[in-house]
N, C-alpha and C. Protein backbone atom coordinates (compact mmCIF):
# COMPACT_ATOMS: atom_id res chain seq x y z
N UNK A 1 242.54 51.31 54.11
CA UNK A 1 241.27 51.73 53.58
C UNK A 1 241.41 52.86 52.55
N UNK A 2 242.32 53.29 52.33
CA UNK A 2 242.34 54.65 50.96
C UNK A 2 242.50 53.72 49.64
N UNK A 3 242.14 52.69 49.66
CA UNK A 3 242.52 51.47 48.84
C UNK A 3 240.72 52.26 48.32
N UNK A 4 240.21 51.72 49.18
CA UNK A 4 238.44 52.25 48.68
C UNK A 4 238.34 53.56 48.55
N UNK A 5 239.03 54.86 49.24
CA UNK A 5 238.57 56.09 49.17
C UNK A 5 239.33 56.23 47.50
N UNK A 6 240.46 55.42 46.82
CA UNK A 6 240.53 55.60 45.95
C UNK A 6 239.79 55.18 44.86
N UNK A 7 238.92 53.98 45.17
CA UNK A 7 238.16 53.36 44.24
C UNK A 7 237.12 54.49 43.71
N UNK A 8 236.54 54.97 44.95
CA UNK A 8 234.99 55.45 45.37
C UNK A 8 235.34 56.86 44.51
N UNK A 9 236.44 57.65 44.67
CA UNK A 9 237.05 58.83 44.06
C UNK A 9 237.08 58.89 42.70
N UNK A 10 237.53 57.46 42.10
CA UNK A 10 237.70 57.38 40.74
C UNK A 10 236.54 57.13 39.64
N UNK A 11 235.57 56.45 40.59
CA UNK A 11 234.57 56.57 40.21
C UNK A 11 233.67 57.31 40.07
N UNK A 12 233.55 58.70 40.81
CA UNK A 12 232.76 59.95 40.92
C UNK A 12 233.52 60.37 40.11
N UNK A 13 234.62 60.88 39.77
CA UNK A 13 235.84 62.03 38.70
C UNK A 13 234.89 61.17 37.88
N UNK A 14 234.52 59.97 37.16
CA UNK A 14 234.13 60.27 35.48
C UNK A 14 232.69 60.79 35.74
N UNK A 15 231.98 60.26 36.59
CA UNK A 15 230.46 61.20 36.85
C UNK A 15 229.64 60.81 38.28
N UNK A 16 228.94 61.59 38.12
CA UNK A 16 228.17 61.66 39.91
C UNK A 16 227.21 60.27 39.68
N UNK A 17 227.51 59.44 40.85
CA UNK A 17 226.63 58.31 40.89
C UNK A 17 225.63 58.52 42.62
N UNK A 18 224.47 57.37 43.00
CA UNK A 18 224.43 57.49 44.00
C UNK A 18 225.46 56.29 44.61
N UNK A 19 224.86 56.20 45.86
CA UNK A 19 226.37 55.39 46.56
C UNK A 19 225.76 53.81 46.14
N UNK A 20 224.56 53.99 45.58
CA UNK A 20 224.30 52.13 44.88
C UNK A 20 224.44 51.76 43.75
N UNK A 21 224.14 53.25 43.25
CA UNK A 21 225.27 53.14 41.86
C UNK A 21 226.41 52.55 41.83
N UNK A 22 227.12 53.44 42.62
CA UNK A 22 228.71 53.08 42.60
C UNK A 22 229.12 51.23 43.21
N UNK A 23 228.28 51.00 43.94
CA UNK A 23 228.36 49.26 44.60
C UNK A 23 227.90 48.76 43.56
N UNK A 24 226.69 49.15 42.58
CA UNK A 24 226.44 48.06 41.79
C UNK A 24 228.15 48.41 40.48
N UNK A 25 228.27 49.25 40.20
CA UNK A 25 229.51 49.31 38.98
C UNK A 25 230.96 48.29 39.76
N UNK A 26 230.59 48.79 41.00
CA UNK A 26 231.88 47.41 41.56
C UNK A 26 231.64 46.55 41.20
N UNK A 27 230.26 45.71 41.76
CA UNK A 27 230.47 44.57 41.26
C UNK A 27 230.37 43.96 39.80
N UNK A 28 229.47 44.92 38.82
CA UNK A 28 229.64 44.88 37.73
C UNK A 28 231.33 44.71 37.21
N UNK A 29 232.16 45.66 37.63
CA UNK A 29 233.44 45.81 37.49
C UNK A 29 234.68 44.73 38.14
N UNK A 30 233.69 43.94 39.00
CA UNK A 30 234.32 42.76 39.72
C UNK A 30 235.36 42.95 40.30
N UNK A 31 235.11 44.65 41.09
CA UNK A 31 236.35 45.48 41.72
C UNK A 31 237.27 44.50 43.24
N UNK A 32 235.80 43.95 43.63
CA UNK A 32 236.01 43.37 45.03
C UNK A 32 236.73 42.08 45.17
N UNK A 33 236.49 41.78 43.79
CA UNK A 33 237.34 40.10 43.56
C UNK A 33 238.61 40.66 43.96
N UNK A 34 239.56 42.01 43.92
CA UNK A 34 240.45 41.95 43.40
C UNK A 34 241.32 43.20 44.45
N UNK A 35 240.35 43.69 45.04
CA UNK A 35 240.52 44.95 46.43
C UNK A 35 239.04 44.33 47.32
N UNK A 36 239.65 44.22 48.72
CA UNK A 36 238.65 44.01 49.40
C UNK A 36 237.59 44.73 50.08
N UNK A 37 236.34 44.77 49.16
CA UNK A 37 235.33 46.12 49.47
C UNK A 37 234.16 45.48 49.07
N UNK A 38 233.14 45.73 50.22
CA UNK A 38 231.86 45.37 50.64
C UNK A 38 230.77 46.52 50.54
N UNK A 39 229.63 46.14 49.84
CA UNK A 39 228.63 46.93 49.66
C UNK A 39 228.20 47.71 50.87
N UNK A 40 228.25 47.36 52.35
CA UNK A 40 228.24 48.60 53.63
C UNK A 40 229.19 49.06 53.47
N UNK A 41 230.42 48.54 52.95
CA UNK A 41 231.66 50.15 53.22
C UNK A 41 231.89 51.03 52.22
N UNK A 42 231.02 51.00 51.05
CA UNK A 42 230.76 51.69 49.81
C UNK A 42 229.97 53.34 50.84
N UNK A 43 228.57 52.24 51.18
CA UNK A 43 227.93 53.50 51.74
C UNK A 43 228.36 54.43 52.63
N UNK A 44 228.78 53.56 53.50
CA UNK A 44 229.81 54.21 54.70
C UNK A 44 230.64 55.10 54.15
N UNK A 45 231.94 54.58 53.26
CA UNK A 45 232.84 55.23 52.95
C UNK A 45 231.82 56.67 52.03
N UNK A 46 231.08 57.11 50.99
CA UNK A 46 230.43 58.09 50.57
C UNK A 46 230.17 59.28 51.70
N UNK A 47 229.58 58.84 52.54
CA UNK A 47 229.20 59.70 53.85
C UNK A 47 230.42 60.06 54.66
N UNK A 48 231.52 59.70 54.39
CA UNK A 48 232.33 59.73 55.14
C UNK A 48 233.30 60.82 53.95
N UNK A 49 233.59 60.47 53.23
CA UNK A 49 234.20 61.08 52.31
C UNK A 49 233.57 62.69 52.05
N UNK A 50 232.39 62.37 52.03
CA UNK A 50 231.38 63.80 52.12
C UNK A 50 231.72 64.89 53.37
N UNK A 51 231.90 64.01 54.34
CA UNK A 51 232.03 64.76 55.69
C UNK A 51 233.46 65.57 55.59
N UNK A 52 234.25 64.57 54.80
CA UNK A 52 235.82 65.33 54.53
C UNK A 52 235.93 66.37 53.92
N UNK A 53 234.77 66.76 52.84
CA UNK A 53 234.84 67.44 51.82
C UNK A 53 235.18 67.46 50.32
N UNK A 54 234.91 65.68 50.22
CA UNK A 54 236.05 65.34 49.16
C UNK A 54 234.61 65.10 47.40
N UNK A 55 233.11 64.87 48.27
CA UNK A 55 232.47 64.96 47.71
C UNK A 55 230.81 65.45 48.14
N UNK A 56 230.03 65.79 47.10
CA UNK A 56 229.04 66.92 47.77
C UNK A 56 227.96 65.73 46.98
N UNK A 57 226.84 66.02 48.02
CA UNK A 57 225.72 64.93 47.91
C UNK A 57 224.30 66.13 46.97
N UNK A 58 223.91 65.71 46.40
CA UNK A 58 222.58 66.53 45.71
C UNK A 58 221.38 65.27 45.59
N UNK A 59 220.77 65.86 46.23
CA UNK A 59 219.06 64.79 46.09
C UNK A 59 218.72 65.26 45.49
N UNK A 60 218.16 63.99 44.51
CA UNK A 60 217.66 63.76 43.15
C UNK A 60 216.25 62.69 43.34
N UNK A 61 215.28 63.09 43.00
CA UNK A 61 213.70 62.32 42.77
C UNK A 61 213.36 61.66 41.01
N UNK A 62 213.23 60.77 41.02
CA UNK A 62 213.11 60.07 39.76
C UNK A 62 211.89 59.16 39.98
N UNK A 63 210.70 59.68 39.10
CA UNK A 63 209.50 59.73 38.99
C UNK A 63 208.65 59.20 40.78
N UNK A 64 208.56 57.91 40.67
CA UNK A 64 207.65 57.54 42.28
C UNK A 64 208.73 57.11 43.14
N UNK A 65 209.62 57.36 42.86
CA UNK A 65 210.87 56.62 43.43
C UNK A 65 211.17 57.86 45.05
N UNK A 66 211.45 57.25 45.98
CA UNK A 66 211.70 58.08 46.85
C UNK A 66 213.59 58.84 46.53
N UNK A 67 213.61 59.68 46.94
CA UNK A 67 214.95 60.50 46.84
C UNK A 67 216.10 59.79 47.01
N UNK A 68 216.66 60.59 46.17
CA UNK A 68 218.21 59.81 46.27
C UNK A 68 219.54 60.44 46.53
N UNK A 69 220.27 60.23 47.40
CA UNK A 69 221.72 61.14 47.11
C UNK A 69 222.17 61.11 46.04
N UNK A 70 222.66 61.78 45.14
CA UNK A 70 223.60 61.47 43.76
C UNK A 70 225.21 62.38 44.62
N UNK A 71 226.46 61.66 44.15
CA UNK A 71 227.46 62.19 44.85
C UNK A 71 228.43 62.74 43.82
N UNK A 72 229.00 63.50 44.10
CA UNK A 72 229.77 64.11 42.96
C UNK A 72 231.01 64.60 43.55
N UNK A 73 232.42 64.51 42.43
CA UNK A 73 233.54 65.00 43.27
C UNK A 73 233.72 66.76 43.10
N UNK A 74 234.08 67.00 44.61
CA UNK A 74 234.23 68.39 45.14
C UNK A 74 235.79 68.41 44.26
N UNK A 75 236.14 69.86 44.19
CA UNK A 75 237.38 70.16 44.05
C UNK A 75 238.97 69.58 44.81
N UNK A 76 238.53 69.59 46.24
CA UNK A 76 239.11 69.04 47.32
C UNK A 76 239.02 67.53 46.90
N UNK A 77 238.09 66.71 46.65
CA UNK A 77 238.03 65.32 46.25
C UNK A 77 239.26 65.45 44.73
N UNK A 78 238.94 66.37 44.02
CA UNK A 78 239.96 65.63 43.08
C UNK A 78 241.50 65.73 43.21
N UNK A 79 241.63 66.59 44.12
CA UNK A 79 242.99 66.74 44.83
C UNK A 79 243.63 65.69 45.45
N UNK A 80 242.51 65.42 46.05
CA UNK A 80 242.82 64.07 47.11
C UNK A 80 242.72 62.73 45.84
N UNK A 81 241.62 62.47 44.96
CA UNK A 81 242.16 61.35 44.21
C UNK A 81 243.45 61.60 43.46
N UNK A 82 244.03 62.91 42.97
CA UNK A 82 244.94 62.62 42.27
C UNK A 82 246.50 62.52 43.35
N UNK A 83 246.20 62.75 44.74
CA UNK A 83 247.33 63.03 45.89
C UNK A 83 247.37 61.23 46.16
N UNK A 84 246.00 60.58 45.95
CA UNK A 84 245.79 58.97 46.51
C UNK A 84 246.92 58.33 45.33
N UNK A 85 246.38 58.21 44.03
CA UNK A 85 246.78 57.87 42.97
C UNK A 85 248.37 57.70 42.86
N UNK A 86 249.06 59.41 43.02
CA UNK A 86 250.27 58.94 43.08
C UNK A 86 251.19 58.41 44.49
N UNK A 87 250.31 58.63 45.54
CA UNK A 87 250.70 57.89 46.95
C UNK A 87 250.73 56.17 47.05
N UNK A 88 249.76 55.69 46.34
CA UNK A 88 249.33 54.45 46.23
C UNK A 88 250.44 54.14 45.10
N UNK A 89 250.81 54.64 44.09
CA UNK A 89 251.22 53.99 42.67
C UNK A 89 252.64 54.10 43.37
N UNK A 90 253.20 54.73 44.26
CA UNK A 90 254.72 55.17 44.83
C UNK A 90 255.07 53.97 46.11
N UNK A 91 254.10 53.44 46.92
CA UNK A 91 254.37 52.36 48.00
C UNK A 91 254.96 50.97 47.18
N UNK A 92 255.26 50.07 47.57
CA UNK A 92 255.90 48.97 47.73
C UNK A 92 254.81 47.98 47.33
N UNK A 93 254.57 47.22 46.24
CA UNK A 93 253.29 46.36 45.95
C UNK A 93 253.37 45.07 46.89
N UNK A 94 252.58 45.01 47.78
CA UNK A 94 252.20 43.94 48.18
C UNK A 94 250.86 42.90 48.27
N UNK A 95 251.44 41.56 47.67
CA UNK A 95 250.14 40.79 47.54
C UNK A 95 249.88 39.86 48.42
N UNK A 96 248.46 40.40 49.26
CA UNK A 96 248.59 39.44 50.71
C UNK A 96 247.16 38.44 49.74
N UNK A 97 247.99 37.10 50.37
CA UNK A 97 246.75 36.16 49.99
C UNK A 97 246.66 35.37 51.20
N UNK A 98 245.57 35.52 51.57
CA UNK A 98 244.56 34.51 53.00
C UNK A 98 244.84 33.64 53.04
N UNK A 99 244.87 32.45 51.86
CA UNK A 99 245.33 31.49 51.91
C UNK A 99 246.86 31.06 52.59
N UNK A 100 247.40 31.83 52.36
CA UNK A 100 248.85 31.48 52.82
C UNK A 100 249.12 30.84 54.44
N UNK A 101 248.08 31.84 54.98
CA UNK A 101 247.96 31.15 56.32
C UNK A 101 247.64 30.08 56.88
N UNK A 102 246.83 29.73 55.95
CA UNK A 102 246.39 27.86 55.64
C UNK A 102 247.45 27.25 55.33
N UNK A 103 248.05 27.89 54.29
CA UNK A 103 249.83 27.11 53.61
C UNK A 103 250.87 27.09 54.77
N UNK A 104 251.27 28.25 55.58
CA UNK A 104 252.22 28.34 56.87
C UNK A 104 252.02 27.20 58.02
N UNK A 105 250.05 27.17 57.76
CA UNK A 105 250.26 26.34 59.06
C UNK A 105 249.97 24.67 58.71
N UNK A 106 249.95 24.17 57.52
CA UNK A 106 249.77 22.69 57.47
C UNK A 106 250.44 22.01 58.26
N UNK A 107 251.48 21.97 58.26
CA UNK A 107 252.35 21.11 58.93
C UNK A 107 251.78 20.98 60.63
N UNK A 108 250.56 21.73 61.13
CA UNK A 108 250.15 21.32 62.01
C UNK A 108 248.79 20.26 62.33
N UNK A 109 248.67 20.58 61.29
CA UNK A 109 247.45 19.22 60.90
C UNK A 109 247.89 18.06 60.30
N UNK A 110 247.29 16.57 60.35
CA UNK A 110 247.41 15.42 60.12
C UNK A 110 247.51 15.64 58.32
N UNK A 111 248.22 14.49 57.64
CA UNK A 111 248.82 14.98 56.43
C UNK A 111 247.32 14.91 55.78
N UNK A 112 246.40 14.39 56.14
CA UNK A 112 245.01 13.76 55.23
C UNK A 112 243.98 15.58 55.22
N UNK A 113 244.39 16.23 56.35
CA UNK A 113 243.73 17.24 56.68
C UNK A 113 244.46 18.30 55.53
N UNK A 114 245.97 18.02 55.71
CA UNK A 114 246.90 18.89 54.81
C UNK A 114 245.98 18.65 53.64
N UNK A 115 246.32 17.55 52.74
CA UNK A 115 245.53 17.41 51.65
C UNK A 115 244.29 18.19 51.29
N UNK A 116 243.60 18.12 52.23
CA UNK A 116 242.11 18.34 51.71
C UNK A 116 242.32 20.14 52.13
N UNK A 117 242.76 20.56 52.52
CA UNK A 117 243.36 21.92 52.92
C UNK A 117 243.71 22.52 51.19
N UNK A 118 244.69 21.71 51.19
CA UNK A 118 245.49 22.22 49.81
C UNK A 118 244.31 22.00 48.72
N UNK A 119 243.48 20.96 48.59
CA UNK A 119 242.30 20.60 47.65
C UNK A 119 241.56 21.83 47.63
N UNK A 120 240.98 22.08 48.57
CA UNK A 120 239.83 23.36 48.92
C UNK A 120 240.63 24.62 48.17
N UNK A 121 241.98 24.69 48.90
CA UNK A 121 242.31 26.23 47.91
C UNK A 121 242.33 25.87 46.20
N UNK A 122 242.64 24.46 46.07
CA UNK A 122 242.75 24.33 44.68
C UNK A 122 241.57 24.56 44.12
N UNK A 123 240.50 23.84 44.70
CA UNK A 123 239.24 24.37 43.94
C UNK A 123 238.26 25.62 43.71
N UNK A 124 238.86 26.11 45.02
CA UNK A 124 238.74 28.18 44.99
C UNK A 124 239.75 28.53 43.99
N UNK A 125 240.65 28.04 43.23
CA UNK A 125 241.39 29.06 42.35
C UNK A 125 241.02 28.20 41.26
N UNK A 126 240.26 27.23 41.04
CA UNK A 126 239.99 27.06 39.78
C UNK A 126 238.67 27.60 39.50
N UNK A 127 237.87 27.88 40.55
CA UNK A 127 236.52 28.30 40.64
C UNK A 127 236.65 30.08 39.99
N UNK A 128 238.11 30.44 40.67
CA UNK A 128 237.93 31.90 40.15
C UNK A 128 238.57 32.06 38.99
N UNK A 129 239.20 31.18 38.59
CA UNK A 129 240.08 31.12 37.05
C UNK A 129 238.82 30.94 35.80
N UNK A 130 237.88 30.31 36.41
CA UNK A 130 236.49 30.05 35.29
C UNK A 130 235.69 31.33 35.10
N UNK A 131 235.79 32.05 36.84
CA UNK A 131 234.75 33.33 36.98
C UNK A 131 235.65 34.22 35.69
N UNK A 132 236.64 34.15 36.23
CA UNK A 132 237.65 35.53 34.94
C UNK A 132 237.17 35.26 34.25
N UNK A 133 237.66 34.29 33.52
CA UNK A 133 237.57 33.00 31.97
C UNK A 133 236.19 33.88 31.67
N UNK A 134 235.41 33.82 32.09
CA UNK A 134 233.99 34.19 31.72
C UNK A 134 233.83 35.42 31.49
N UNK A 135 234.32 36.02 32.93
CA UNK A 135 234.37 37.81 32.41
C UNK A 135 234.95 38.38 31.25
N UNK A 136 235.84 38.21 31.26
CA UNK A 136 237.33 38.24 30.30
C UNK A 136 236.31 37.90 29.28
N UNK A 137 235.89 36.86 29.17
CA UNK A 137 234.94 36.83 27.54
C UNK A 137 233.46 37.62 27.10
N UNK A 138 232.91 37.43 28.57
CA UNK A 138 231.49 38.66 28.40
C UNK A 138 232.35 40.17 27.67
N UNK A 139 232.98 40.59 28.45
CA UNK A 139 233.38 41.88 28.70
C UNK A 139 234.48 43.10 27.41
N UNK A 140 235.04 41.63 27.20
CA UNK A 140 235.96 42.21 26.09
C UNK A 140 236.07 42.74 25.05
N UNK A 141 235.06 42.65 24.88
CA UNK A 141 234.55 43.80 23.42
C UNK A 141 232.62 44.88 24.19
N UNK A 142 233.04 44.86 25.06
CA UNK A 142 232.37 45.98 25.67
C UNK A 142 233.04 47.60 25.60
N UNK A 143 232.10 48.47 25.04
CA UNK A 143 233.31 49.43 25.01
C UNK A 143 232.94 50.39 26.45
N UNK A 144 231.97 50.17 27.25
CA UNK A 144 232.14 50.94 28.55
C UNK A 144 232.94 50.20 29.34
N UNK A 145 233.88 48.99 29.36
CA UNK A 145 234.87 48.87 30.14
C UNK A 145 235.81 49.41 29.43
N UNK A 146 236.88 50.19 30.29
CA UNK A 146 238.04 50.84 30.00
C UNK A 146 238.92 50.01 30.03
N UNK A 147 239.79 50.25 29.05
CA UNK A 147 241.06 49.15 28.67
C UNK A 147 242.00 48.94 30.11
N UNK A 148 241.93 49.95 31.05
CA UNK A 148 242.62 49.86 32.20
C UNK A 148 241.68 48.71 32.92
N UNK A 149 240.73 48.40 32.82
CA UNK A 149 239.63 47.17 33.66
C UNK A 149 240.15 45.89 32.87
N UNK A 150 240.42 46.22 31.36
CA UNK A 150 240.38 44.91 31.07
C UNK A 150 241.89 44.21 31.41
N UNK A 151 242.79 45.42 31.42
CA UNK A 151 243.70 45.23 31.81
C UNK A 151 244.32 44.38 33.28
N UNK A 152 243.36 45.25 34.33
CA UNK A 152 243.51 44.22 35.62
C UNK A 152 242.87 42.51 35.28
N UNK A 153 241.57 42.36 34.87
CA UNK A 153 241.05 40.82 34.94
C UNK A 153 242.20 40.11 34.02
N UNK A 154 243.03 40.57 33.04
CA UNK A 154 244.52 39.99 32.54
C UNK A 154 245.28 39.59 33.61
N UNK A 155 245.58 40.86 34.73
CA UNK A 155 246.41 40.59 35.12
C UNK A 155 246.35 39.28 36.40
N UNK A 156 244.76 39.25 37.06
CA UNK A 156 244.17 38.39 37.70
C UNK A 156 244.07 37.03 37.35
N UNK A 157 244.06 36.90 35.86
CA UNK A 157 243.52 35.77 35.54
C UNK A 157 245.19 35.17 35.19
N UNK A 158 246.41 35.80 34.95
CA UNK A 158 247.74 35.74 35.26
C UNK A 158 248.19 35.18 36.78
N UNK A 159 247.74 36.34 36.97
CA UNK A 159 248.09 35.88 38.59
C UNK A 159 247.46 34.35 39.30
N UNK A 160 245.84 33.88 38.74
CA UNK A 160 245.90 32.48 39.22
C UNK A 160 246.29 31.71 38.45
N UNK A 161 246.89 31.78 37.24
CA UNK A 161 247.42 30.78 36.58
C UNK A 161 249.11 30.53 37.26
N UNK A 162 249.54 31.72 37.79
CA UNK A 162 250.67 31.52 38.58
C UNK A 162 250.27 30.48 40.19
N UNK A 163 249.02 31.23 40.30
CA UNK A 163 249.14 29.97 41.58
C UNK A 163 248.73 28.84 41.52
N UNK A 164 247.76 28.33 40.41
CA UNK A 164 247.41 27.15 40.28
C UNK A 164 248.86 26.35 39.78
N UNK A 165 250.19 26.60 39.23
CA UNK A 165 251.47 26.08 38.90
C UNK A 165 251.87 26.07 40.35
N UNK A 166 251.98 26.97 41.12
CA UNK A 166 252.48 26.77 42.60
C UNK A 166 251.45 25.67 43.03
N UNK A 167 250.50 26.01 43.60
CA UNK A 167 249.39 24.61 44.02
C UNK A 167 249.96 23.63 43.90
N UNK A 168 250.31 23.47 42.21
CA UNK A 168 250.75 21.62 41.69
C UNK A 168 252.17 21.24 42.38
N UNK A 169 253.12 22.51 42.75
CA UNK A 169 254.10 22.55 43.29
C UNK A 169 254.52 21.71 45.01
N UNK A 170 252.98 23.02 45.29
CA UNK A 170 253.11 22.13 46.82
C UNK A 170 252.28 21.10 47.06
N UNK A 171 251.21 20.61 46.01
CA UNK A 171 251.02 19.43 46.43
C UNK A 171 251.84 18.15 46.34
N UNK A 172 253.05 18.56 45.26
CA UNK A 172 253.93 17.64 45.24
C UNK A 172 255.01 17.03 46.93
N UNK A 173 254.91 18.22 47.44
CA UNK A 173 255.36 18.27 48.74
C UNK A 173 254.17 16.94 50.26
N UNK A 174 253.48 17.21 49.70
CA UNK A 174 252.20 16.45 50.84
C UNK A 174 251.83 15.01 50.15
């Protein structure tokens, strides 16, 4: 989970959002496609992070609108994002994909089940190769995405073109 306290961190250091702010710029940012983080553990994680000391909450009223936390990083928060940053950038990269567990266990299902097994992931990675495809083209001459954003949906939309070549691989196998 410092996977999110780093997200949530990096996102307050450029400016104070509230915590639906920050869920809607994820998904705007299509953070979750790519780190696994859910609009309750946004909120959660804010309140929690607050309690650490890492960021300080100020209510804010905007016209009939009832109050809002706006969150902002504490001193202690930028310590800790820049202590996350190089802790995270120093570990061992590992890419766990869900699917695989479907891939380990075919061989226990009937080969017709295998098939349609291997079909389904094929059509989830072509489904998300179109979502990029799309972002990647909305986005790319946006200048509030940072070249480091456009940089990951590259590296995503890389990465399923690597597995859709594996896919064709193991369906050759079934």
């Amino acid at each position: 989970m410092r996977t999110i306290d780093l997200i949530v961190l990096g996102i307050l250091k450029k400016e104070a959002l509230s915590a639906y702010d920050i869920q809607k710029l994820v998904e705007y940012r299509n953070i979750s496609q790519w780190v696994k983080i859910s609009t309750p553990s946004i909120y959660k994680k804010v309140i929690q992070l607050e309690k650490q000391g890492y960021v300080k909450s100020t209510l804010k009223k905007e016209g009939n609108m009832p109050e809002k936390a706006i969150y902002s990083l504490t001193k202690k928060g930028k310590t800790e994002f820049e202590k996350l940053m190089l802790g995270i950038a120093a570990r061992p990269i590992n890419i766990f994909l869900d699917f695989n567990a479907v891939i380990v266990n075919l061989d226990s299902l009937p080969p017709a089940d295998q098939r349609a097994c291997i079909s389904i992931i094929e059509a989830n990675v072509k489904k998300m190769k179109a979502q990029l495809e799309e972002n990647i083209e909305a986005k790319q001459d946006l200048p509030e995405i940072p070249e480091t954003g456009k940089a990951v949906m590259q590296q995503q939309y890389l990465l399923v073109e690597a597995i859709e070549k594996w896919i064709g691989s193991v369906k050759e196998g079934f």
